[in-house]
N, C-alpha and C. Protein backbone atom coordinates (compact mmCIF):
# COMPACT_ATOMS: atom_id res chain seq x y z
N UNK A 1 -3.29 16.81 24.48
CA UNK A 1 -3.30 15.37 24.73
C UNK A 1 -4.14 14.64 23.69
N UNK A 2 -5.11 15.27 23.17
CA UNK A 2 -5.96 14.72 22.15
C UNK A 2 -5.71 14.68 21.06
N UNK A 3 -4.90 15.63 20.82
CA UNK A 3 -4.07 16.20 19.35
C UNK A 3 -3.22 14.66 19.11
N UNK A 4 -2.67 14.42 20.51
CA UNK A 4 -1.33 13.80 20.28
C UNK A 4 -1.91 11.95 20.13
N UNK A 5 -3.20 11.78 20.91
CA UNK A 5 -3.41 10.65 20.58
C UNK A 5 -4.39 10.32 18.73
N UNK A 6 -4.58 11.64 18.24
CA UNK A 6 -5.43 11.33 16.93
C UNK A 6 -3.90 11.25 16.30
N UNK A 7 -2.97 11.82 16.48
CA UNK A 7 -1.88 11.68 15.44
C UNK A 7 -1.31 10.57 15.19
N UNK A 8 -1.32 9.86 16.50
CA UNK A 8 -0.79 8.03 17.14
C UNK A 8 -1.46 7.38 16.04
N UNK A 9 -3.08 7.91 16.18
CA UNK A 9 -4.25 5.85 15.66
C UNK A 9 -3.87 6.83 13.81
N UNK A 10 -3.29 7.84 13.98
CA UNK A 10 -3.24 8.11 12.38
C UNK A 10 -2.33 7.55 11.88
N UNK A 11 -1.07 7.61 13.07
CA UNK A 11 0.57 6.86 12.14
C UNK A 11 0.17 5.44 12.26
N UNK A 12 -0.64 5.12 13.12
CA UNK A 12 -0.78 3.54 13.27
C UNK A 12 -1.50 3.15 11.66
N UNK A 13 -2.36 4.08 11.72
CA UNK A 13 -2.93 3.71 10.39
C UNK A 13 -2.28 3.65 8.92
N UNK A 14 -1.42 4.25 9.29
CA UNK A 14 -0.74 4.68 7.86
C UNK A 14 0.50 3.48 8.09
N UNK A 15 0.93 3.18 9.36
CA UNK A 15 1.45 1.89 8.89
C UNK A 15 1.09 0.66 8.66
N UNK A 16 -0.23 0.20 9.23
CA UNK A 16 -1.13 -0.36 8.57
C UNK A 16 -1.47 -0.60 6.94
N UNK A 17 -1.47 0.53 6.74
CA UNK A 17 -1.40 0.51 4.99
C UNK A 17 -0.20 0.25 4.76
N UNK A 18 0.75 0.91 4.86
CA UNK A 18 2.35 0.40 4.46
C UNK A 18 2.42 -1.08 4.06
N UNK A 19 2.25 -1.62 5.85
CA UNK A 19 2.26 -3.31 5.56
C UNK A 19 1.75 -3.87 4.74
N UNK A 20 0.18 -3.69 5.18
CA UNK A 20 -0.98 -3.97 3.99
C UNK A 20 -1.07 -4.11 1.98
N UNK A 21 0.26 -3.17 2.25
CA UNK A 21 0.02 -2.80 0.84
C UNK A 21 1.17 -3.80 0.31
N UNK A 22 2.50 -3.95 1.21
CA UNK A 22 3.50 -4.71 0.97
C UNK A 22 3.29 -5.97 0.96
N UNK A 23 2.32 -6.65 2.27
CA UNK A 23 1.60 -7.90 2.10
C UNK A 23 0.89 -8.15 1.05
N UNK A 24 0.03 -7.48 0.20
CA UNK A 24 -0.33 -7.20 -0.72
C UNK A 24 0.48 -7.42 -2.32
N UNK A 25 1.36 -6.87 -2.15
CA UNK A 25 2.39 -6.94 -3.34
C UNK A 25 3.38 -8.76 -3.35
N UNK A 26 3.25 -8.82 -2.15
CA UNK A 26 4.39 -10.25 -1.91
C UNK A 26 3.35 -11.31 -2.19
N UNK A 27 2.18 -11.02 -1.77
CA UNK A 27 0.96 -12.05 -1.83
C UNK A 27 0.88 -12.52 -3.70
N UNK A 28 1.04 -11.19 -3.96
CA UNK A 28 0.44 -11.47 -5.34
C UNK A 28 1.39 -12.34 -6.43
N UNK A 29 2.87 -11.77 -5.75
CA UNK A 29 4.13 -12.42 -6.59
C UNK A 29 4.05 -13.71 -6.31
N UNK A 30 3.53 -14.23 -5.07
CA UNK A 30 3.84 -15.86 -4.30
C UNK A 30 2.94 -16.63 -5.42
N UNK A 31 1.52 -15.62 -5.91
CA UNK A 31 0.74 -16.75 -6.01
C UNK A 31 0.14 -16.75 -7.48
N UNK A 32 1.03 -15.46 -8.51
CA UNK A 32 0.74 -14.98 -9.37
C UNK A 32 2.03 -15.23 -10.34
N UNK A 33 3.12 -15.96 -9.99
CA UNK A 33 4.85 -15.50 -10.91
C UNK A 33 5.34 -16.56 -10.74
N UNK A 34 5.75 -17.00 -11.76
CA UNK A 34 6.56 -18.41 -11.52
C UNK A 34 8.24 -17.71 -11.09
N UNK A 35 8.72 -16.77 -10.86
CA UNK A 35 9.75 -16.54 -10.27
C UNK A 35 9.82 -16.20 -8.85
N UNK A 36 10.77 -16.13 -8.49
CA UNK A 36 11.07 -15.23 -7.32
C UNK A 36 10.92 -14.32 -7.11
N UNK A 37 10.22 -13.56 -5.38
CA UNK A 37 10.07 -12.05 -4.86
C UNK A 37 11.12 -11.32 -6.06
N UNK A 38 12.45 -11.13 -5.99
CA UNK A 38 13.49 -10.50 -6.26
C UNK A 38 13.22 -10.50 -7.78
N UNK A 39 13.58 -11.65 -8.19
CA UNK A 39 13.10 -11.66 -9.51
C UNK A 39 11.82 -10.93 -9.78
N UNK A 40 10.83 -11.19 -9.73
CA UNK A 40 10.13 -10.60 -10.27
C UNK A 40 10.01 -9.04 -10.23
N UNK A 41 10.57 -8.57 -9.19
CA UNK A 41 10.74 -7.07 -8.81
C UNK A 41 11.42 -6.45 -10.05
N UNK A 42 12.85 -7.50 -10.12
CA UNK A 42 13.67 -6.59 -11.47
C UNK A 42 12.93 -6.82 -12.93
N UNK A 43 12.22 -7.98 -12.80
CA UNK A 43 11.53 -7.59 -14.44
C UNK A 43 10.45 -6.64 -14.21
N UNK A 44 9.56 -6.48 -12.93
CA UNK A 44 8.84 -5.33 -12.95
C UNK A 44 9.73 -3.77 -13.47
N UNK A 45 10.50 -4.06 -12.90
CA UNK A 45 11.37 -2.35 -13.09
C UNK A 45 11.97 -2.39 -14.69
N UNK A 46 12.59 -3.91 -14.84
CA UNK A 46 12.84 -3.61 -16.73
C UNK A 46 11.84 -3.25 -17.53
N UNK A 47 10.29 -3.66 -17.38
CA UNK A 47 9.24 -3.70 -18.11
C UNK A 47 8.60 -2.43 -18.00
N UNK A 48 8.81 -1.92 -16.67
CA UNK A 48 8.02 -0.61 -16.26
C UNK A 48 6.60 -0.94 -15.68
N UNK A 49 6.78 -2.07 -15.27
CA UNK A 49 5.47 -2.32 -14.61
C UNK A 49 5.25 -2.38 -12.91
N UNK A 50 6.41 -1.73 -12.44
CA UNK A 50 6.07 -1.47 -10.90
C UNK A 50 5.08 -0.65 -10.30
N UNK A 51 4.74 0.11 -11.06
CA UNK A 51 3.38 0.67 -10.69
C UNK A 51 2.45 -0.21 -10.57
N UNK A 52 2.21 -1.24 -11.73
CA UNK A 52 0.93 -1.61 -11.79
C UNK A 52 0.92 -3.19 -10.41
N UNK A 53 2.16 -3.31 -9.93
CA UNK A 53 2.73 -4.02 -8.97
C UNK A 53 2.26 -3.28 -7.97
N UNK A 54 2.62 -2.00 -7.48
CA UNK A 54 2.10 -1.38 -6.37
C UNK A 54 0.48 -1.53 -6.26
N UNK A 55 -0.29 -1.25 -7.55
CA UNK A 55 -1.29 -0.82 -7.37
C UNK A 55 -2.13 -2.14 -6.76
N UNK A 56 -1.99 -3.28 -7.72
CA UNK A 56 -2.60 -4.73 -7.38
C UNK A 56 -2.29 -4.70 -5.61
N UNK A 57 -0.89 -4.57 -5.51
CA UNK A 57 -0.67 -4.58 -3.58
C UNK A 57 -2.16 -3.56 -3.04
N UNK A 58 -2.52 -2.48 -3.48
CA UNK A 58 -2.94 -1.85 -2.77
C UNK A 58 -4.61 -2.51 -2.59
N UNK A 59 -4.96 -3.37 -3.44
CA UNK A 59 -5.80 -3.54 -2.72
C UNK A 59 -6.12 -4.19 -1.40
N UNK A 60 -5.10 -4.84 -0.49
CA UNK A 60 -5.46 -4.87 0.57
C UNK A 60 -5.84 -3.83 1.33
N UNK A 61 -5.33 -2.88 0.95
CA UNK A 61 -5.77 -1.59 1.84
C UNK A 61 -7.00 -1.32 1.91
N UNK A 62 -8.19 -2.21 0.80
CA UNK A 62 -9.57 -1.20 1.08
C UNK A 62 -10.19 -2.47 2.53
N UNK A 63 -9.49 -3.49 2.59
CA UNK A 63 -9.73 -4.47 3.89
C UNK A 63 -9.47 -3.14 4.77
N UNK A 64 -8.10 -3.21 5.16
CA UNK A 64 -7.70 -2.28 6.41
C UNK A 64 -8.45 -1.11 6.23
N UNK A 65 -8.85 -0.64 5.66
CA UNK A 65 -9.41 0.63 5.27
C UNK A 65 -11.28 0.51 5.95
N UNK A 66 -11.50 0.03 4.93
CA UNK A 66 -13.36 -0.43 5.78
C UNK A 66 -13.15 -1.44 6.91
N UNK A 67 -12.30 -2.10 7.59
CA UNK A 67 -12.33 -2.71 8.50
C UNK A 67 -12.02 -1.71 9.86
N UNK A 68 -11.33 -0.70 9.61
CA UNK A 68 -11.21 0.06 10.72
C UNK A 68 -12.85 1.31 10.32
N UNK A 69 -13.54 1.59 9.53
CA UNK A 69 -14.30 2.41 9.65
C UNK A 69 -15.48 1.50 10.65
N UNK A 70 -15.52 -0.22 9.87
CA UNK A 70 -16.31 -0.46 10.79
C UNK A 70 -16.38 -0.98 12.66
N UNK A 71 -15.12 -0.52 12.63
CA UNK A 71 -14.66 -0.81 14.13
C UNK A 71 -14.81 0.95 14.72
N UNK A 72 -15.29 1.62 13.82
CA UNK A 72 -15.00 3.27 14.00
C UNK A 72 -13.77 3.74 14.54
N UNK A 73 -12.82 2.99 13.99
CA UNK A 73 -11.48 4.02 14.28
C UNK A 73 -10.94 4.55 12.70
N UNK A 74 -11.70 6.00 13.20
CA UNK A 74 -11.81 6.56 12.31
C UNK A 74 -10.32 7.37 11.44
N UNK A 75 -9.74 7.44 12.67
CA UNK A 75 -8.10 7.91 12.33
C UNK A 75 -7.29 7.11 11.86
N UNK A 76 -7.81 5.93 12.71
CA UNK A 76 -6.47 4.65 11.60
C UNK A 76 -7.36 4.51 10.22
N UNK A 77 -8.64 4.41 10.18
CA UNK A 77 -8.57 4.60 8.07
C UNK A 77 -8.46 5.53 7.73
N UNK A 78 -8.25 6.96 8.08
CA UNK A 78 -7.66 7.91 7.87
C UNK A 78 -6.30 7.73 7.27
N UNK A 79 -5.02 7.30 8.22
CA UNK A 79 -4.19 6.69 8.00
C UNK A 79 -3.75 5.88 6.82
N UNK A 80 -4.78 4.62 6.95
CA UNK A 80 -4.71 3.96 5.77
C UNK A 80 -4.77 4.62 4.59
N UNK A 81 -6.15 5.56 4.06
CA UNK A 81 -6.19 6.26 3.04
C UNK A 81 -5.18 7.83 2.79
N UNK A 82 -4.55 7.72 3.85
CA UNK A 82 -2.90 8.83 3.57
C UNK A 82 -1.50 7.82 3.14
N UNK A 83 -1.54 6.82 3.11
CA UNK A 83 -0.72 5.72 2.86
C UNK A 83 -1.44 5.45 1.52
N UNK A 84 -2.77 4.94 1.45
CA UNK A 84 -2.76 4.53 -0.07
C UNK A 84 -2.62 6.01 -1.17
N UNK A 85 -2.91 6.85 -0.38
CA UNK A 85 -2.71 8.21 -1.43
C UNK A 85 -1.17 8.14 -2.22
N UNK A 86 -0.53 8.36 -0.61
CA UNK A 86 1.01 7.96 -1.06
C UNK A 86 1.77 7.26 -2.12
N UNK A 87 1.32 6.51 -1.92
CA UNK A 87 0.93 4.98 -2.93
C UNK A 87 0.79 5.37 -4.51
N UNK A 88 -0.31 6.27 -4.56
CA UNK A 88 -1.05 6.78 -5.75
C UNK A 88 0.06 7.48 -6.61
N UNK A 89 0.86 8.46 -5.21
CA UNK A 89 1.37 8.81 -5.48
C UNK A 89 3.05 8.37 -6.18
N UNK A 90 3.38 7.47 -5.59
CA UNK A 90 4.51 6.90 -6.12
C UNK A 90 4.22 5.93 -7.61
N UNK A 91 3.28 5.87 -7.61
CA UNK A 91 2.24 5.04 -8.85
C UNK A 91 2.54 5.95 -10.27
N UNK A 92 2.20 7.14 -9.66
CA UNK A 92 2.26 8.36 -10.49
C UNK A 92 3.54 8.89 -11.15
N UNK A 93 4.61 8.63 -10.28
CA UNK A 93 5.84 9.36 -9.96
C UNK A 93 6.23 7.69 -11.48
N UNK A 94 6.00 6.85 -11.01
CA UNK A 94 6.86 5.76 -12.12
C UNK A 94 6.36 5.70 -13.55
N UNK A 95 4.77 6.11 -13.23
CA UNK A 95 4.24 6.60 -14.90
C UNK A 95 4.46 7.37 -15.72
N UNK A 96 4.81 8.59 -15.19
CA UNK A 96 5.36 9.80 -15.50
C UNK A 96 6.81 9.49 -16.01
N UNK A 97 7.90 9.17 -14.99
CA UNK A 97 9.40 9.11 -15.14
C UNK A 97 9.55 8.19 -15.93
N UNK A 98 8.65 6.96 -16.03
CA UNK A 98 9.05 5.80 -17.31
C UNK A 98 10.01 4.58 -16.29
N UNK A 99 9.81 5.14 -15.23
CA UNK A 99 10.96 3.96 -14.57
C UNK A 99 10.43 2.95 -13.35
């Protein structure tokens, strides 16, 4: 039963970051691009700069991230920081491939 509720505040957490990170990314296009969400997505991907798109998103995550340590739910920033890993990881995956 305990197993099953640390796994819960963990997926909660990790979708937490998900959002976080996507709020994050839309935030930055609204208030940073004289184009459009869409637009700016495809010149990120012509330029090769979707990584560095993800990464700017991710900093909302260190909010959700120290905001749940200081509420001590320790599994949802758990969460969060398995989502921003993820993150790192797909960061990685577009630096590498060039795309």
């Amino acid at each position: 039963m305990i197993r099953r509720r640390k796994y819960r505040e963990m997926a909660i957490g990790f979708a937490v970051g998900l959002i976080a990170n996507t709020l994050g990314v839309l935030i930055y296009i609204l208030l940073f691009s004289d184009m459009g969400i869409i637009e700016t997505y495809q010149a990120a991907v012509e330029q090769g700069h979707v990584g560095s798109l993800l990464a700017l998103g991710a900093v909302l995550n260190l909010i959700a991230f120290f905001g749940f340590l200081k509420i001590r739910r320790d599994e949802r920033a758990r969460g969060v920081l398995l989502a921003t890993v993820i993150t790192a990881l797909v960061i990685l995956y577009y630096k590498v491939a060039g795309g």
